[in-house]
C-alpha atoms as a PDB file:
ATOM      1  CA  UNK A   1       1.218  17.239  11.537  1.00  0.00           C
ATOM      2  CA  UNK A   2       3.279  17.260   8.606  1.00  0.00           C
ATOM      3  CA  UNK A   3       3.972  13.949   6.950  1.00  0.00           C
ATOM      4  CA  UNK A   4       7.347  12.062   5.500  1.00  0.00           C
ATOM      5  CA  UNK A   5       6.685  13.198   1.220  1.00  0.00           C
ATOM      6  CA  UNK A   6       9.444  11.652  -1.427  1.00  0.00           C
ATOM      7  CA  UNK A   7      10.543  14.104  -3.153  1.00  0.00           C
ATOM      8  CA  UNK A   8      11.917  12.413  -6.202  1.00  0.00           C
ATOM      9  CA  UNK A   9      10.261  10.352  -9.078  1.00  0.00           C
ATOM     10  CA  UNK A  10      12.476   7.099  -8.480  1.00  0.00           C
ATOM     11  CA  UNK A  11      14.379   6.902  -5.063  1.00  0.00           C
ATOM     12  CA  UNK A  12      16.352   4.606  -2.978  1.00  0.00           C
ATOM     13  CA  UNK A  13      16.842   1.801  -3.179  1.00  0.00           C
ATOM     14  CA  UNK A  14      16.582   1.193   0.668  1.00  0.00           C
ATOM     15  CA  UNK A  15      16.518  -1.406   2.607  1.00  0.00           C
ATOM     16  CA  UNK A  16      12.749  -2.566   3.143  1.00  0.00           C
ATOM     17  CA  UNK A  17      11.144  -4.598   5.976  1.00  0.00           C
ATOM     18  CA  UNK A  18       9.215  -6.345   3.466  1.00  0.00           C
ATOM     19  CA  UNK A  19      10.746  -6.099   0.343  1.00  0.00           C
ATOM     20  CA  UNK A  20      14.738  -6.470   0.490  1.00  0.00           C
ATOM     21  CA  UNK A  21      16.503  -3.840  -1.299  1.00  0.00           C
ATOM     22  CA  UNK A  22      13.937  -1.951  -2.566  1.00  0.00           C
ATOM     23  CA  UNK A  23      13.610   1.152  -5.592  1.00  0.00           C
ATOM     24  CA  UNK A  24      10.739   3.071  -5.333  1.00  0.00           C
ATOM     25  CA  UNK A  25       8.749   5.064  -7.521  1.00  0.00           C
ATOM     26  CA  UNK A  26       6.351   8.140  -6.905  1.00  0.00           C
ATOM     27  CA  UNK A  27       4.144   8.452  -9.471  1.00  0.00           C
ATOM     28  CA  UNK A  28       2.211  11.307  -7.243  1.00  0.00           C
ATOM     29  CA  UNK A  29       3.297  15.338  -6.668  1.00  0.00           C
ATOM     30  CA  UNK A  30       6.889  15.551  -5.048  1.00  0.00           C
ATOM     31  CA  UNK A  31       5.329  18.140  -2.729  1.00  0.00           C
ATOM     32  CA  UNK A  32       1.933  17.126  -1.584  1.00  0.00           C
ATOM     33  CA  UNK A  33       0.216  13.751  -0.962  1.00  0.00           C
ATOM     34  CA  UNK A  34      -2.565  12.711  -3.519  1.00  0.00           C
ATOM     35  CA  UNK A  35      -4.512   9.840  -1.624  1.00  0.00           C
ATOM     36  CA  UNK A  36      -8.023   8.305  -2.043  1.00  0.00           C
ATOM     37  CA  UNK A  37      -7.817   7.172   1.737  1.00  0.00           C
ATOM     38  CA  UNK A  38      -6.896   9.671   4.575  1.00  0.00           C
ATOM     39  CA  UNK A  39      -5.548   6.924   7.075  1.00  0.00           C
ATOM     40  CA  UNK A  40      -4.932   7.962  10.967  1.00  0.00           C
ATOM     41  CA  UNK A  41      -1.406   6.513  10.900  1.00  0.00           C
ATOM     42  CA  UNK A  42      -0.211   7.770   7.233  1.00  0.00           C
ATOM     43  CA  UNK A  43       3.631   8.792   7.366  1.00  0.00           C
ATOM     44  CA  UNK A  44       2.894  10.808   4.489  1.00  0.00           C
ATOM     45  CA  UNK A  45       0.620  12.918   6.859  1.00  0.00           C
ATOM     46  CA  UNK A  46      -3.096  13.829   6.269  1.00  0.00           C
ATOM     47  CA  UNK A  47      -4.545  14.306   3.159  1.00  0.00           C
ATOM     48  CA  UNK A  48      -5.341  17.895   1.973  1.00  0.00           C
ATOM     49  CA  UNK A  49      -8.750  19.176   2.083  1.00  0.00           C
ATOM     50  CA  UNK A  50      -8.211  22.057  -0.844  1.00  0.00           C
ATOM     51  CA  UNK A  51      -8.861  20.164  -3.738  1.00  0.00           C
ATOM     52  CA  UNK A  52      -9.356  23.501  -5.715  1.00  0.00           C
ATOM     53  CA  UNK A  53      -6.166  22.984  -7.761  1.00  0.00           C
ATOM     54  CA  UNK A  54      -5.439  20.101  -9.703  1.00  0.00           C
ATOM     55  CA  UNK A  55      -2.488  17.776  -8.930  1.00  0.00           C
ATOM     56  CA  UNK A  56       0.597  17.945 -11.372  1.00  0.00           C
ATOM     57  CA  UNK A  57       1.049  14.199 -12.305  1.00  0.00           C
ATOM     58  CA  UNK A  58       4.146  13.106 -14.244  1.00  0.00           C
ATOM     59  CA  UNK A  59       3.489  11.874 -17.559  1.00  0.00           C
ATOM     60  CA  UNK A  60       3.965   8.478 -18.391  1.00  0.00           C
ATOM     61  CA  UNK A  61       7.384   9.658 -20.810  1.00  0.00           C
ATOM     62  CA  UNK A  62       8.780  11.392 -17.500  1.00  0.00           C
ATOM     63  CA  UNK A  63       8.366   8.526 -15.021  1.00  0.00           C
ATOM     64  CA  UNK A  64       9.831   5.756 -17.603  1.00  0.00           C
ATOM     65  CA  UNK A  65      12.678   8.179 -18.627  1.00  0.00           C
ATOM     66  CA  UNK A  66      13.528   8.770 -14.787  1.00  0.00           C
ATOM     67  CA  UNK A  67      13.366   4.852 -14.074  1.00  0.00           C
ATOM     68  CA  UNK A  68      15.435   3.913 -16.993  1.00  0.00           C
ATOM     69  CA  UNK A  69      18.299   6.666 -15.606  1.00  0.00           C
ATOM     70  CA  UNK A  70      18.240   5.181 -12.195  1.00  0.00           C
ATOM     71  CA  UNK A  71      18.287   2.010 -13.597  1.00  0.00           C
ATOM     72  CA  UNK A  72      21.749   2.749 -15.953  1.00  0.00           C
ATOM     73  CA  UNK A  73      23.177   4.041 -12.855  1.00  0.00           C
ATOM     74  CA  UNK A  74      22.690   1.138 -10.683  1.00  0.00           C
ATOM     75  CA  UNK A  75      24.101  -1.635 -13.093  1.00  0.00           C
ATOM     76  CA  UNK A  76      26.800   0.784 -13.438  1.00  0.00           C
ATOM     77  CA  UNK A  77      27.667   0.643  -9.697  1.00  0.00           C
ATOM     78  CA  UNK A  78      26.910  -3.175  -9.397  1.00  0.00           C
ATOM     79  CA  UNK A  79      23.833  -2.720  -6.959  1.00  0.00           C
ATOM     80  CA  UNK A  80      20.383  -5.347  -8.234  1.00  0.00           C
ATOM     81  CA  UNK A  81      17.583  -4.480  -6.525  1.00  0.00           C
ATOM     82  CA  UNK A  82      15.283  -7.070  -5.126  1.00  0.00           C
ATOM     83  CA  UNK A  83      11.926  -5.061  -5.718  1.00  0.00           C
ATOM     84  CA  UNK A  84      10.446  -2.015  -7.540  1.00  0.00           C
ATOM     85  CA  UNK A  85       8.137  -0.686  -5.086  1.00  0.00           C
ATOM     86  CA  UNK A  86       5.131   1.536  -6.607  1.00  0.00           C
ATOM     87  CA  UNK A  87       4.717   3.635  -3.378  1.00  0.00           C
ATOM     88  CA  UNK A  88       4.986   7.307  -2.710  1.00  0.00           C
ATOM     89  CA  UNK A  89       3.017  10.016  -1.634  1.00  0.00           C
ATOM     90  CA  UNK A  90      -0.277   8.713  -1.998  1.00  0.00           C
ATOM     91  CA  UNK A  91      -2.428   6.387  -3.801  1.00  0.00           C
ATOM     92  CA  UNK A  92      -0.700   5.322  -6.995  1.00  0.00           C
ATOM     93  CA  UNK A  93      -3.410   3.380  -8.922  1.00  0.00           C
ATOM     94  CA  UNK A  94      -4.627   7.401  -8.892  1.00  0.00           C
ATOM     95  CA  UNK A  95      -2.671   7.839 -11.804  1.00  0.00           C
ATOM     96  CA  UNK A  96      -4.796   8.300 -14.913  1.00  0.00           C
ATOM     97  CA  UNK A  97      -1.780   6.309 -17.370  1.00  0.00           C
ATOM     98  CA  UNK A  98      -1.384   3.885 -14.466  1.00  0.00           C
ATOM     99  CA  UNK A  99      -1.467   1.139 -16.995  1.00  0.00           C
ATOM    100  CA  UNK A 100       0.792   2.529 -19.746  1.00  0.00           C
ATOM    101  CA  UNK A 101       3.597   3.135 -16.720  1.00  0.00           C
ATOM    102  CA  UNK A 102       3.135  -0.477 -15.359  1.00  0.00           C
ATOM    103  CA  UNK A 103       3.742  -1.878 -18.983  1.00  0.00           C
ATOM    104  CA  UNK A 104       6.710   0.705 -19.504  1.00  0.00           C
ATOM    105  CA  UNK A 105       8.484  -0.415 -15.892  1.00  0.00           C
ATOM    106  CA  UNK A 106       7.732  -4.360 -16.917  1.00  0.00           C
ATOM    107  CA  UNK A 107       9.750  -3.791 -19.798  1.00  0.00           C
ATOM    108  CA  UNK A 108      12.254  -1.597 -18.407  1.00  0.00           C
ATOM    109  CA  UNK A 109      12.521  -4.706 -15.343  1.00  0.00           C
ATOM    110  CA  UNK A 110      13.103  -6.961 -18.244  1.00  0.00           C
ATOM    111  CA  UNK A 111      15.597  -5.443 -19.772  1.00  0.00           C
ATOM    112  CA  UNK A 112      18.210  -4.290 -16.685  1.00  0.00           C
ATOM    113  CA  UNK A 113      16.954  -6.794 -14.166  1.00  0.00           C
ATOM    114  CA  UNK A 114      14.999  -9.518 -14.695  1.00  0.00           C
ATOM    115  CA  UNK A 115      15.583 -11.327 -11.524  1.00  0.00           C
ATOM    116  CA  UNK A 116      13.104  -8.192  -9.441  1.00  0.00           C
ATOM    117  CA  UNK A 117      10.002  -8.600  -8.389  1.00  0.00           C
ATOM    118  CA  UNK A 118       7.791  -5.888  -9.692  1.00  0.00           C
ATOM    119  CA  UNK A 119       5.638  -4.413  -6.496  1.00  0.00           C
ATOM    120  CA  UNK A 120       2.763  -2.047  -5.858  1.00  0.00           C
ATOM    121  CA  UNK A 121       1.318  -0.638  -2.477  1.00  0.00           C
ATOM    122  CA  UNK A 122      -2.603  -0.148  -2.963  1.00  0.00           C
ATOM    123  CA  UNK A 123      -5.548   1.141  -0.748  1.00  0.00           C
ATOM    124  CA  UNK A 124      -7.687  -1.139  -3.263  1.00  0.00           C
ATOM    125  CA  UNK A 125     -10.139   2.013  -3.901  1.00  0.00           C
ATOM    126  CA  UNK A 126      -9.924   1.707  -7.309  1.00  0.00           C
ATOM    127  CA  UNK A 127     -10.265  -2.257  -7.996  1.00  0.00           C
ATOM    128  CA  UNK A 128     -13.211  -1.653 -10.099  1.00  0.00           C
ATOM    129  CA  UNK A 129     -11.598   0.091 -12.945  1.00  0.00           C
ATOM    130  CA  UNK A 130     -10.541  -2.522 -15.318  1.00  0.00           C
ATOM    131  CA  UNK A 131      -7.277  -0.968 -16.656  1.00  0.00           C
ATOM    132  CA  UNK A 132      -6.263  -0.984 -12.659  1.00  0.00           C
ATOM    133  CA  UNK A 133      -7.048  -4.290 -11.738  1.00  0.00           C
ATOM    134  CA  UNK A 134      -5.639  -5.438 -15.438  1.00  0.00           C
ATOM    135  CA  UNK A 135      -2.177  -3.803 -14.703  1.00  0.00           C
ATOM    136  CA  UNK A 136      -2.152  -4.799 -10.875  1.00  0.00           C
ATOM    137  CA  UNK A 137      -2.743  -8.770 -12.613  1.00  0.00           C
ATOM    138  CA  UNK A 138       0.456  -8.575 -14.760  1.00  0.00           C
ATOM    139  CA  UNK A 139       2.559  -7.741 -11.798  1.00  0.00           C
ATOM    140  CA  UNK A 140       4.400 -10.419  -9.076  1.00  0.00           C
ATOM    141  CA  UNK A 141       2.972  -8.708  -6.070  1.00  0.00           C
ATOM    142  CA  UNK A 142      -0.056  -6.614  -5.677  1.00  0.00           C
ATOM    143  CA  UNK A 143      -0.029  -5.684  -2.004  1.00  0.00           C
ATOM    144  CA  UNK A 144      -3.380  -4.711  -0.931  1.00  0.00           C
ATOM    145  CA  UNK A 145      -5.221  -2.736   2.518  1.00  0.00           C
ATOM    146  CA  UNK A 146      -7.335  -4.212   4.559  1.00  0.00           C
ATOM    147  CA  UNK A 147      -7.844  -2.545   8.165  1.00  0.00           C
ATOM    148  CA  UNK A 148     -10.866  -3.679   9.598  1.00  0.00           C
ATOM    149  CA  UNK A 149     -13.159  -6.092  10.241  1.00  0.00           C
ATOM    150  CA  UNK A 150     -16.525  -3.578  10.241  1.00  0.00           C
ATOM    151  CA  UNK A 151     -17.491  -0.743   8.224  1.00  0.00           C
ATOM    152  CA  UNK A 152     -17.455   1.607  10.874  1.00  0.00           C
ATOM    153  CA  UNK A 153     -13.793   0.815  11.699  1.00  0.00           C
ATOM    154  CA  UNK A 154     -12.688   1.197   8.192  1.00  0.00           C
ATOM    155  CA  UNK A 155     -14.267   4.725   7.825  1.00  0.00           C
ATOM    156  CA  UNK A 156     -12.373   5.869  11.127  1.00  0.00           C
ATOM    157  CA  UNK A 157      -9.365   4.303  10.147  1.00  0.00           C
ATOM    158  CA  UNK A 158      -8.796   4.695   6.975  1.00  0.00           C
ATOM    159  CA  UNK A 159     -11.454   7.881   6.058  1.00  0.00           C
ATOM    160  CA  UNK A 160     -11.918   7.220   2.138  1.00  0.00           C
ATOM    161  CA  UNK A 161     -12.056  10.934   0.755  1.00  0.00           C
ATOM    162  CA  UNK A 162     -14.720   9.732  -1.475  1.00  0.00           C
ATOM    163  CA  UNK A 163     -18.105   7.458  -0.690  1.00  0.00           C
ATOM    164  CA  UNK A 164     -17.058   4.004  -0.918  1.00  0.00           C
ATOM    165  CA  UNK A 165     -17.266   0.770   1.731  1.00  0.00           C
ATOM    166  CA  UNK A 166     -15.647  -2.037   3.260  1.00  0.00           C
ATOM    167  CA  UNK A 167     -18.121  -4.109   1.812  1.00  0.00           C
ATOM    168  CA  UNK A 168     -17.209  -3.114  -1.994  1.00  0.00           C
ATOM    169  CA  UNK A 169     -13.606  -3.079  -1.145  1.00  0.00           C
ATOM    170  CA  UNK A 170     -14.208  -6.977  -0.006  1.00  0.00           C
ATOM    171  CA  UNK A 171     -15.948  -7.854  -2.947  1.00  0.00           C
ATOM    172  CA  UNK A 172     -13.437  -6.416  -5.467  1.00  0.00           C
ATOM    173  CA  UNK A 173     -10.783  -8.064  -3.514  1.00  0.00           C
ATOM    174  CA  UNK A 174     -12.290 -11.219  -4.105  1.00  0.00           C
ATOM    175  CA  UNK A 175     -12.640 -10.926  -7.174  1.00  0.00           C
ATOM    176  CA  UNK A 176      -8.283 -11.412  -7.393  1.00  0.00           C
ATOM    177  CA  UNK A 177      -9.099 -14.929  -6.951  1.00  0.00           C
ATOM    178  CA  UNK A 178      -6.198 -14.964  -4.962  1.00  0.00           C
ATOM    179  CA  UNK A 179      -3.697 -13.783  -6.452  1.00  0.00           C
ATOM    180  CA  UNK A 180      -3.181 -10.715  -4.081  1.00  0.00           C
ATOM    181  CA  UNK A 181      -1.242 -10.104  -0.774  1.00  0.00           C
ATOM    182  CA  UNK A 182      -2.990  -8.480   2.208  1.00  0.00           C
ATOM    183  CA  UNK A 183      -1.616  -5.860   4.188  1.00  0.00           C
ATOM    184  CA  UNK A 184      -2.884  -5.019   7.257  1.00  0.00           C
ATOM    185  CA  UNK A 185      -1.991  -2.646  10.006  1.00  0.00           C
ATOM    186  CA  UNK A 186      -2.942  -3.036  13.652  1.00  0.00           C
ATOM    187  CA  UNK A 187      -3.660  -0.066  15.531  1.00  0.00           C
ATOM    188  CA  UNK A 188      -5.795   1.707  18.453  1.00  0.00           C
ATOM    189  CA  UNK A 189      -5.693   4.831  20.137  1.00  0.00           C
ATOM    190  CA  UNK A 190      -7.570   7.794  20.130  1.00  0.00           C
ATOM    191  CA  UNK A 191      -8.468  10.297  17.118  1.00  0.00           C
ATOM    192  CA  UNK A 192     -10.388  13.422  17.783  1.00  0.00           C
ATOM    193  CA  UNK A 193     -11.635  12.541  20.860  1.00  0.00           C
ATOM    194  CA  UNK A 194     -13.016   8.928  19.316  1.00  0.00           C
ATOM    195  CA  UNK A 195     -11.489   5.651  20.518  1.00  0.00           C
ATOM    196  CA  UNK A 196     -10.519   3.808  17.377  1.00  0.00           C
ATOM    197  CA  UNK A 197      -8.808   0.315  17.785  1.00  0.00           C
ATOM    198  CA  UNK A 198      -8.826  -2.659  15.229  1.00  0.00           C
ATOM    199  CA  UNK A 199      -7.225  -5.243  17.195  1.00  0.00           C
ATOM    200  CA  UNK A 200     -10.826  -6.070  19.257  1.00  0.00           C
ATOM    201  CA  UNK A 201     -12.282  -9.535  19.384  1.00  0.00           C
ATOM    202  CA  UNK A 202     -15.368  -8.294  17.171  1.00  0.00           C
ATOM    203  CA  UNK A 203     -13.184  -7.070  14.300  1.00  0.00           C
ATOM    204  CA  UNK A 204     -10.514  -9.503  14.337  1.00  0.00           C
ATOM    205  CA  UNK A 205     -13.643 -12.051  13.754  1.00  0.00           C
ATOM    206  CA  UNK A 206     -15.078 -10.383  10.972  1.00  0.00           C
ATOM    207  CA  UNK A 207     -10.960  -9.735   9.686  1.00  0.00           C
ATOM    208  CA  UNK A 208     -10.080 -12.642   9.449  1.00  0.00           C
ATOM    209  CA  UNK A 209     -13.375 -14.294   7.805  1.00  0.00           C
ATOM    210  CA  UNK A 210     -12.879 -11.639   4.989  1.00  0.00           C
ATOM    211  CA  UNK A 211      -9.009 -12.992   5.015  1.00  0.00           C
ATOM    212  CA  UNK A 212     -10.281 -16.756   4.167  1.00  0.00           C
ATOM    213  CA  UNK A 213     -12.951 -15.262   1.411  1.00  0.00           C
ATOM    214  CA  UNK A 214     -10.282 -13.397  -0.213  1.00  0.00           C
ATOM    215  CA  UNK A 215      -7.979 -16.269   0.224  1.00  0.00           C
ATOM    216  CA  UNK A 216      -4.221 -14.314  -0.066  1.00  0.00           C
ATOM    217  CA  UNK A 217      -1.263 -15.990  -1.179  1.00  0.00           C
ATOM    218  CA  UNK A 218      -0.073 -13.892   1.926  1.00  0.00           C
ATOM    219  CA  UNK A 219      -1.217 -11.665   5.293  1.00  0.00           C
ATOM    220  CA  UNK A 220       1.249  -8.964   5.890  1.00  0.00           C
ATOM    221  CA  UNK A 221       0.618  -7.364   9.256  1.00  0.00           C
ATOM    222  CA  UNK A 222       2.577  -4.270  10.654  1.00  0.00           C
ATOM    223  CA  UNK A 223       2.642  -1.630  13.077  1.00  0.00           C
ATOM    224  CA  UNK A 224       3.335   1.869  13.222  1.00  0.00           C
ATOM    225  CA  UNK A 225       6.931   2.500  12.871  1.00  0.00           C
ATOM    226  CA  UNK A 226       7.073   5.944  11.808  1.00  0.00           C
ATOM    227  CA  UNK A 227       5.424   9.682  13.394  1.00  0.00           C
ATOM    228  CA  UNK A 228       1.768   9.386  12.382  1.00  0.00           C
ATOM    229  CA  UNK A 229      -0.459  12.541  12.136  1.00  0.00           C
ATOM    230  CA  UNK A 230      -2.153  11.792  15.504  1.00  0.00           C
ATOM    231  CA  UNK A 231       0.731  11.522  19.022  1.00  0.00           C
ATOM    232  CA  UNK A 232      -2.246   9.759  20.538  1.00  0.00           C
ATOM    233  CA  UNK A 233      -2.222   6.250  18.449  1.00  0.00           C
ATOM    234  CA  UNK A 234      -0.563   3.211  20.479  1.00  0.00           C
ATOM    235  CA  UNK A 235       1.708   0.718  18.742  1.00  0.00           C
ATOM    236  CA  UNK A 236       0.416  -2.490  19.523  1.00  0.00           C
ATOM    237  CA  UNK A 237       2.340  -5.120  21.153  1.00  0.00           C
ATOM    238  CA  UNK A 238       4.649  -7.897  19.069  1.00  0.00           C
ATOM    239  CA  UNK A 239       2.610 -10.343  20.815  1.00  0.00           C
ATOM    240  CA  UNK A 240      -1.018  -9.567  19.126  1.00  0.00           C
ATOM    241  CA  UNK A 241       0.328  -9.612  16.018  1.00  0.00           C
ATOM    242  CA  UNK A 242       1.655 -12.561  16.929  1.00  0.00           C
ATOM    243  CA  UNK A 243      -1.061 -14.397  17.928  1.00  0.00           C
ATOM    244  CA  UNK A 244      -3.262 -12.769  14.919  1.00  0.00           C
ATOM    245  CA  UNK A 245      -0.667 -14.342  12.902  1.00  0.00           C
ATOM    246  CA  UNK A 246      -1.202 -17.740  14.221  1.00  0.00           C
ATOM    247  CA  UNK A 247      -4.872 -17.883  13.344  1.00  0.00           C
ATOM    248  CA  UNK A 248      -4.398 -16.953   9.631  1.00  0.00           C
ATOM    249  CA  UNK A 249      -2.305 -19.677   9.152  1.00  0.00           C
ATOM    250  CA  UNK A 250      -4.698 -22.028  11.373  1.00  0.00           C
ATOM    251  CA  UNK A 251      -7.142 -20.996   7.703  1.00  0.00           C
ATOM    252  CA  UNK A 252      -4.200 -22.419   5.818  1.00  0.00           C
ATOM    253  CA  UNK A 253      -3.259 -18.697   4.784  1.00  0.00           C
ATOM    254  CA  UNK A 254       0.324 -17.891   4.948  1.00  0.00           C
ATOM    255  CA  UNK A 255       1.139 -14.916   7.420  1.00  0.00           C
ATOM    256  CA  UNK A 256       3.838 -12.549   8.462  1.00  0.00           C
ATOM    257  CA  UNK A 257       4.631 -10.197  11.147  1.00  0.00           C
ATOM    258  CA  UNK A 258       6.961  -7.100  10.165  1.00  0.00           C
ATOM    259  CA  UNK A 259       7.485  -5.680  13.804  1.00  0.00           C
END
């Protein structure tokens, strides 16, 4: 099923469930998603198998020239936004100048509005590369996946395109001493004739003792809310989350449910 793609550089800003009044930026194709993960609930839809061609990234010079035009035009017609969201179609830590365009939008941010918070949605594949985890530091909020309590959950949930495990995701995580935000998605249904479902006893265990290792400033948890690639997935009840809330901040780890 095809997916929800943005199909500017810099659009909205729209009202976010997390995030106020949010602009985001799509530092990925305008017409095809570009994703290290290939999740079972991603409104962008699935991730494409021909990787024959490669991806047509905007340069760094395109993205900040884009940004600084929506920016102009925004003071001009009164409207602050409350966050610059780093979203898109895909991955955007993908990015090869990832750095260079987080230093470019900090300074951009400083100059038309200081008051924003300066936000980036993350799969946390790519943790390990310094110049990543270096730019992701200098930001307020680096929002970061976490799915699953077990290995074999994450790889049916969220179906890295390249070899790489829950474990080492864990241990980069940790490695934010903190200063992260989790985001986590409940979900179960079935995929390709496979029961997947997250929201078990065994892997809300094993969640939430990698929750108090990582130690978040914060737990987001979600549902689906938009078409996902598979009709078959179930959006879990308000009161799960609820009560999945309640033990995160029994740890002394702030959570929140966005239902």
């Amino acid at each position: 099923m095809a997916g929800i793609l943005f199909d500017e550089i810099v659009f909205g800003p729209v009202k976010s469930r997390r995030f106020g009044v949010s602009l985001g930026i799509n530092l990925l194709p305008l017409h095809g998603k570009f994703c290290s993960f290939n999740c079972i609930y991603c409104e962008c839809g699935l991730t494409g198998e021909d990787k024959k061609e490669k991806p047509l990234l905007f340069s760094a010079a395109e993205i900040a020239s884009s940004l600084r035009s929506r920016f102009e035009a925004l003071k001009t017609g009164g409207l602050d936004p409350d966050n610059i969201t780093f979203a898109g179609n895909g991955e955007p830590t993908l990015h090869p100048d990832f750095e260079t365009i987080i230093d470019n939008t900090i300074n951009l941010r400083n100059e038309f509005f200081p008051k924003a918070k300066i936000t980036v949605l993350s799969n946390a594949t790519r943790l390990d590369r310094e110049k990543v985890k270096s730019a992701l530091l200098r930001i307020d909020n680096n929002v970061l996946k976490l799915d699953a309590g077990t290995n074999a959950t994450f790889q049916a949930i969220n179906r890295p395109t390249h070899p790489i495990t829950l474990e080492k995701i864990i241990e980069e995580l940790k490695k934010f001493e903190g200063n992260l935000v989790i985001q986590t998605m409940l979900i179960r249904g079935e995929v390709e004739g496979k029961q997947v479902d997250n929201t078990t006893e065994e892997e809300l265990t094993l969640l939430l003792e990698h929750i108090r290792e990582i130690a978040p400033t914060l737990v987001m948890l979600y549902p689906i809310d938009r078409q996902t690639p598979y009709r078959t997935l179930e959006k879990v009840p308000e009161p799960e989350f609820r009560a999945l809330a309640a033990r995160i901040e029994a740890m002394g780890i702030n959570a929140e449910v966005f239902y």
